[in-house]
C-alpha atoms as a PDB file:
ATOM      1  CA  UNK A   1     -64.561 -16.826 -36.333  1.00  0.00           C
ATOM      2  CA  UNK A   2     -64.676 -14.093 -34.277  1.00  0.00           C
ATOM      3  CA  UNK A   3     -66.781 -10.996 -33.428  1.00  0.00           C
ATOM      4  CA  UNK A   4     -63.857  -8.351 -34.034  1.00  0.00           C
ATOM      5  CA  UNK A   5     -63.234 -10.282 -37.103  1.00  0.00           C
ATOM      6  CA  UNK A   6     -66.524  -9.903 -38.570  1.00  0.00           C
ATOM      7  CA  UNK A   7     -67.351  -6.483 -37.114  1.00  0.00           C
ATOM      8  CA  UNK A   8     -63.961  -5.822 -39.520  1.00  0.00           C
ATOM      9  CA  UNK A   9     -65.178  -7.353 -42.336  1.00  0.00           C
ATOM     10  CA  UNK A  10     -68.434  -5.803 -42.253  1.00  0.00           C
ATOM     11  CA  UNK A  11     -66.950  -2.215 -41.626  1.00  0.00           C
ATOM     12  CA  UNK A  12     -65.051  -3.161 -44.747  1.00  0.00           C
ATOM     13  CA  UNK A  13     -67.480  -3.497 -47.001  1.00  0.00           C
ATOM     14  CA  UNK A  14     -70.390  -0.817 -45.602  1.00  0.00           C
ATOM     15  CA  UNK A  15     -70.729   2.692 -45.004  1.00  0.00           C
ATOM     16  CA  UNK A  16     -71.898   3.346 -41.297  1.00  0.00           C
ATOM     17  CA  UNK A  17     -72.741   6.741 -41.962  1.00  0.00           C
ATOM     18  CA  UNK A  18     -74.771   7.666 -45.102  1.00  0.00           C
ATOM     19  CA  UNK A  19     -76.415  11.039 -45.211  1.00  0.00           C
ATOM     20  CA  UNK A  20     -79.170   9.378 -47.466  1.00  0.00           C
ATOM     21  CA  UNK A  21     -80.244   6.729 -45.493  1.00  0.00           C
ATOM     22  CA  UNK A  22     -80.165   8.050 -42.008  1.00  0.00           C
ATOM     23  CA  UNK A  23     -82.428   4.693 -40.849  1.00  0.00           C
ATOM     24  CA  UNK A  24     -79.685   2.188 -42.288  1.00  0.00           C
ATOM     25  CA  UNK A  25     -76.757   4.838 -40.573  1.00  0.00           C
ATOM     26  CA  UNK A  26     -78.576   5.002 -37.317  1.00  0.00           C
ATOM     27  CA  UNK A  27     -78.714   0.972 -37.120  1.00  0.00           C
ATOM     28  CA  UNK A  28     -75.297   0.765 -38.653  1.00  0.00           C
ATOM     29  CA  UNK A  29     -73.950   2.813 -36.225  1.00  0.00           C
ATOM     30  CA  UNK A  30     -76.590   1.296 -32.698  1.00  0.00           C
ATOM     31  CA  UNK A  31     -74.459  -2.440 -34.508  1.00  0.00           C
ATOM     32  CA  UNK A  32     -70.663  -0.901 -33.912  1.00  0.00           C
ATOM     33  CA  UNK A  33     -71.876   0.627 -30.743  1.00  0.00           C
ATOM     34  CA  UNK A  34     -72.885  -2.581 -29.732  1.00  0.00           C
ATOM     35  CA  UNK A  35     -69.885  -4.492 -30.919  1.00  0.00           C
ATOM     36  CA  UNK A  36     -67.984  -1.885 -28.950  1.00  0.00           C
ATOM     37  CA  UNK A  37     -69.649  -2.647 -25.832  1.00  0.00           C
ATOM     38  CA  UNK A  38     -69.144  -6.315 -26.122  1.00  0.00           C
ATOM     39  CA  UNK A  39     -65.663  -6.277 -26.833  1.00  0.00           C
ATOM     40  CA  UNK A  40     -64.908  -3.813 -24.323  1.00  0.00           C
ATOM     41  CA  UNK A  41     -66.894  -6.177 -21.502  1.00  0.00           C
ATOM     42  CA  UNK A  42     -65.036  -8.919 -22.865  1.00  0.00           C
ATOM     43  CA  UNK A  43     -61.611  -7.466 -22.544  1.00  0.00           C
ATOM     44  CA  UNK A  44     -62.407  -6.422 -19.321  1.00  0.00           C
ATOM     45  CA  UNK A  45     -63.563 -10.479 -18.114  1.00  0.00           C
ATOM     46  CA  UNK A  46     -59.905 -10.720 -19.535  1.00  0.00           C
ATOM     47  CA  UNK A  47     -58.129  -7.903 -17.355  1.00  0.00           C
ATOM     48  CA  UNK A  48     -57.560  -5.999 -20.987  1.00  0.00           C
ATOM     49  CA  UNK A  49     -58.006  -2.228 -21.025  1.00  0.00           C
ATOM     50  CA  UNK A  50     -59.404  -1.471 -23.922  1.00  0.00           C
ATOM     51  CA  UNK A  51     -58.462   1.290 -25.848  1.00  0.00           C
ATOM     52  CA  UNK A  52     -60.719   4.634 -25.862  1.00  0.00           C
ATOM     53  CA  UNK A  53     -59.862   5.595 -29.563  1.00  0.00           C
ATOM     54  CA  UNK A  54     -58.101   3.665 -32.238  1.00  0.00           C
END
């Protein structure tokens, strides 16, 4: 599999932001920024622009 595929799945089934658990939001939301960098590097490699919002 793939790392878009599983970033989906897992922003399926969590909540990135929760207002009573700002620790588990803050390293929810450091994991998508990460994902988000990768991707966008990797599209890049490719010659892909990636989007800026979806």
């Amino acid at each position: 599999e793939d790392l878009s595929h599983d970033f989906h799945v897992f922003y399926t089934h969590n909540t990135i932001l929760d207002p009573e658990n700002p620790k588990l939001s803050n390293a929810r939301l450091n994991l998508s920024l990460g994902v988000q960098i990768v991707i966008k590097k990797g599209l890049g490699i490719l010659g892909v622009k990636a989007p800026d919002r979806m």
